[in-house]
Protein backbone atom coordinates (compact mmCIF):
# COMPACT_ATOMS: atom_id res chain seq x y z
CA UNK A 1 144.42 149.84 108.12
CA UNK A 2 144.83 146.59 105.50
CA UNK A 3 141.75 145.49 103.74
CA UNK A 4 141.51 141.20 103.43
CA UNK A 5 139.46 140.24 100.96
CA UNK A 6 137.59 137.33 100.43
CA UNK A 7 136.49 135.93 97.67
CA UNK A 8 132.64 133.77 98.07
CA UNK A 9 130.83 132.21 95.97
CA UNK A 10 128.86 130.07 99.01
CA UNK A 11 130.61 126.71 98.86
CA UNK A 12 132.06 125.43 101.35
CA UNK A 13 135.75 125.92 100.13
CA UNK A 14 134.76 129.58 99.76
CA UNK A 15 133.45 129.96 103.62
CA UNK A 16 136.73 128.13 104.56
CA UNK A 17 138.96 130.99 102.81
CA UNK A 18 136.53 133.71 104.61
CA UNK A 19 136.86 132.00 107.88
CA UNK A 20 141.07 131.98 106.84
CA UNK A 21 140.79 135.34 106.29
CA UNK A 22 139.01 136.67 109.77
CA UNK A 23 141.49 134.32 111.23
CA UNK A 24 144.48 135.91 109.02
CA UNK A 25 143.32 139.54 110.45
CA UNK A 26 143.02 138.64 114.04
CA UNK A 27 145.31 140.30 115.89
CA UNK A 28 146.25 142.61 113.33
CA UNK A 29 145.17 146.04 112.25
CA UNK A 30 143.11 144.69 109.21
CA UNK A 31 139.42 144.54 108.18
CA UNK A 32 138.13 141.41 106.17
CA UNK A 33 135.94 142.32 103.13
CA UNK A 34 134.10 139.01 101.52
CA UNK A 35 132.97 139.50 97.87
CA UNK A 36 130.92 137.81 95.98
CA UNK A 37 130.27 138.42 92.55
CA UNK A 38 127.55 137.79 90.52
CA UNK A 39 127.37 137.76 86.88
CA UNK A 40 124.01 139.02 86.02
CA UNK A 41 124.87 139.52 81.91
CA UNK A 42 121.62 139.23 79.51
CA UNK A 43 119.83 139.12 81.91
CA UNK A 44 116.73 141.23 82.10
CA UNK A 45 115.51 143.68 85.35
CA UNK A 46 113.59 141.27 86.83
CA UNK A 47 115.45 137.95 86.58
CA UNK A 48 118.85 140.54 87.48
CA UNK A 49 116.67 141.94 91.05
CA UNK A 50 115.95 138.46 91.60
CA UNK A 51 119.12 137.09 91.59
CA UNK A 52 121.24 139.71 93.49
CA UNK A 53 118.72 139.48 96.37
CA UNK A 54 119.39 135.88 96.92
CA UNK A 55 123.07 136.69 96.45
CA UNK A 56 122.56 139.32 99.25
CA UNK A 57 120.79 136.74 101.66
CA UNK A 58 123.64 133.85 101.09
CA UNK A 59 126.25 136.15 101.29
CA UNK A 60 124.98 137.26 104.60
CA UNK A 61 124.37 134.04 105.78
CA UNK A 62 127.72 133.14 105.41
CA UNK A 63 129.20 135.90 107.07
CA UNK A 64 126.88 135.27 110.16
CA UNK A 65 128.20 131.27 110.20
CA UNK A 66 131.56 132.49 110.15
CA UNK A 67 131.53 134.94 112.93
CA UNK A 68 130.22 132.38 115.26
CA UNK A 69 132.80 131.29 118.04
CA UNK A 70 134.56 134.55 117.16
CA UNK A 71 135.20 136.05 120.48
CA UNK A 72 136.99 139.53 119.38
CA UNK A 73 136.10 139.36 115.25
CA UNK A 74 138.43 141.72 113.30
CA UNK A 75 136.08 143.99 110.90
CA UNK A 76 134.00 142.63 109.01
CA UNK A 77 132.34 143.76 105.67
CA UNK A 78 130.51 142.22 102.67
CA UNK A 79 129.11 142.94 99.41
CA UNK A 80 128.04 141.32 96.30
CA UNK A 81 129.47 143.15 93.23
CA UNK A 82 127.86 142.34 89.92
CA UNK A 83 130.16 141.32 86.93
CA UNK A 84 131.97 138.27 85.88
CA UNK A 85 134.19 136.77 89.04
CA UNK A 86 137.66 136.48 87.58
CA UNK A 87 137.02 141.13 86.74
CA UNK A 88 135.78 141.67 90.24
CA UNK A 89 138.13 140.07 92.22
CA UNK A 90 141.22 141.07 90.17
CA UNK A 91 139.73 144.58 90.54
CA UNK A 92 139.84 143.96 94.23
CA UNK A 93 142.86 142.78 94.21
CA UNK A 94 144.08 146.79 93.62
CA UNK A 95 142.88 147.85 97.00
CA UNK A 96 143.50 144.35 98.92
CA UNK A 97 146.87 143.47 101.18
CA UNK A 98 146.07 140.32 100.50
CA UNK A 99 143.44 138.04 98.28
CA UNK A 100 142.06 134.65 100.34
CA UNK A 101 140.15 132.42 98.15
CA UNK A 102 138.90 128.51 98.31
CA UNK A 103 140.12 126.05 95.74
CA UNK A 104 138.08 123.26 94.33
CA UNK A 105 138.48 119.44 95.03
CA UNK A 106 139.72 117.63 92.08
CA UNK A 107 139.48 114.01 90.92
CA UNK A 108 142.99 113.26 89.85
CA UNK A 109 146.06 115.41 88.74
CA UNK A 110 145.27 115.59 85.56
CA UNK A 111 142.24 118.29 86.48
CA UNK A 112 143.78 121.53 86.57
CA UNK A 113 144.66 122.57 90.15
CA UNK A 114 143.19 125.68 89.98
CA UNK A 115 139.94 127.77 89.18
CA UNK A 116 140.12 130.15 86.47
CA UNK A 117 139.14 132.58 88.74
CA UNK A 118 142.05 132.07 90.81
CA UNK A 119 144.45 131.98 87.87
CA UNK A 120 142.77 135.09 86.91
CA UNK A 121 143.77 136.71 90.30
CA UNK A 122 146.96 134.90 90.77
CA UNK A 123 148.34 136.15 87.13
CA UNK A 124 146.39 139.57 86.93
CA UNK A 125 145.85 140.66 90.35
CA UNK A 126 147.76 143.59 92.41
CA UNK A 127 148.42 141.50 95.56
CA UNK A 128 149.60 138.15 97.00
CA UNK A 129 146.60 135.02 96.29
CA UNK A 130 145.93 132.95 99.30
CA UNK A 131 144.78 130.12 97.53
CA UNK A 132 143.14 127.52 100.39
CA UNK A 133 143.24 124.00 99.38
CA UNK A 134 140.28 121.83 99.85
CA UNK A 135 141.64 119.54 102.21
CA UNK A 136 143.57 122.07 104.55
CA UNK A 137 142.43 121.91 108.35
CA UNK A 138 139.63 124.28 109.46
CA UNK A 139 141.13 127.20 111.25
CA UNK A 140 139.87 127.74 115.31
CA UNK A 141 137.00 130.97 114.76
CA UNK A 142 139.23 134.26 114.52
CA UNK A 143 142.23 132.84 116.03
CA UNK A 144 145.46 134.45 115.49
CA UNK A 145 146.91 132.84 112.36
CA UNK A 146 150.82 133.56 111.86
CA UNK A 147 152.28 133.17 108.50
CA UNK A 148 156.13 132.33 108.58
């Protein structure tokens, strides 16, 4: 079985790729894993418990949003991994088919196109990058997407 993961961070380009993602594994033998990593350096036990719990709820949240309208949902697991974003997804990247993340609008060219995070993954990472851009259509819930 393939392992999709994406990458969330709670905005809504980042629930686009995960919905992207269940709708990339529809149909095929694949579960969907959305990640979302939280960098909890310097800071201390309690601010750190604090912090990963509400990561925990949003992530969770998400996942529920996305599944609705999903008649037959491929599997579908989550977790929040602590660490800086561009380590932990490039790590998954090792055990991923495939890598589905959101970009970021941008106010003119000039802004660079893409997140360092996605850079990170693109140039580092052990797997193709499904970069979503911020105005692509939003994909039907867990329809069959076909990539030519």
């Amino acid at each position: 079985m393939s392992l999709i993961v994406a990458a969330v961070d709670g905005s809504a380009q980042s629930c686009r790729a995960l919905r992207w993602a269940l709708r990339y594994a529809a149909g095929r033998d694949a579960t969907v894993q959305a990640v979302m990593a939280v960098d909890t350096k310097n800071m201390d036990e309690g601010d750190r418990r604090v912090r990963l719990d509400g990561a925990e709820r949003l992530l969770s949240g998400v996942v529920d949003r996305a599944l609705e309208g999903c008649p037959r949902p491929p599997t579908l697991t989550y977790e929040v991994a602590e660490g800086d974003p561009s380590v932990v997804l490039v790590d998954a990247t090792h055990r991923a088919e495939l890598i589905v993340l959101g970009s970021h609008r941008m106010s003119s060219l000039r802004d660079p196109a893409l997140s360092t995070v996605s850079l990170a993954c693109i140039r580092l990472g052990a797997c193709p990058v499904l970069v979503i851009p911020a105005g692509a259509a939003e994909p039907s819930p867990c329809g069959e997407l076909v990539l030519a």
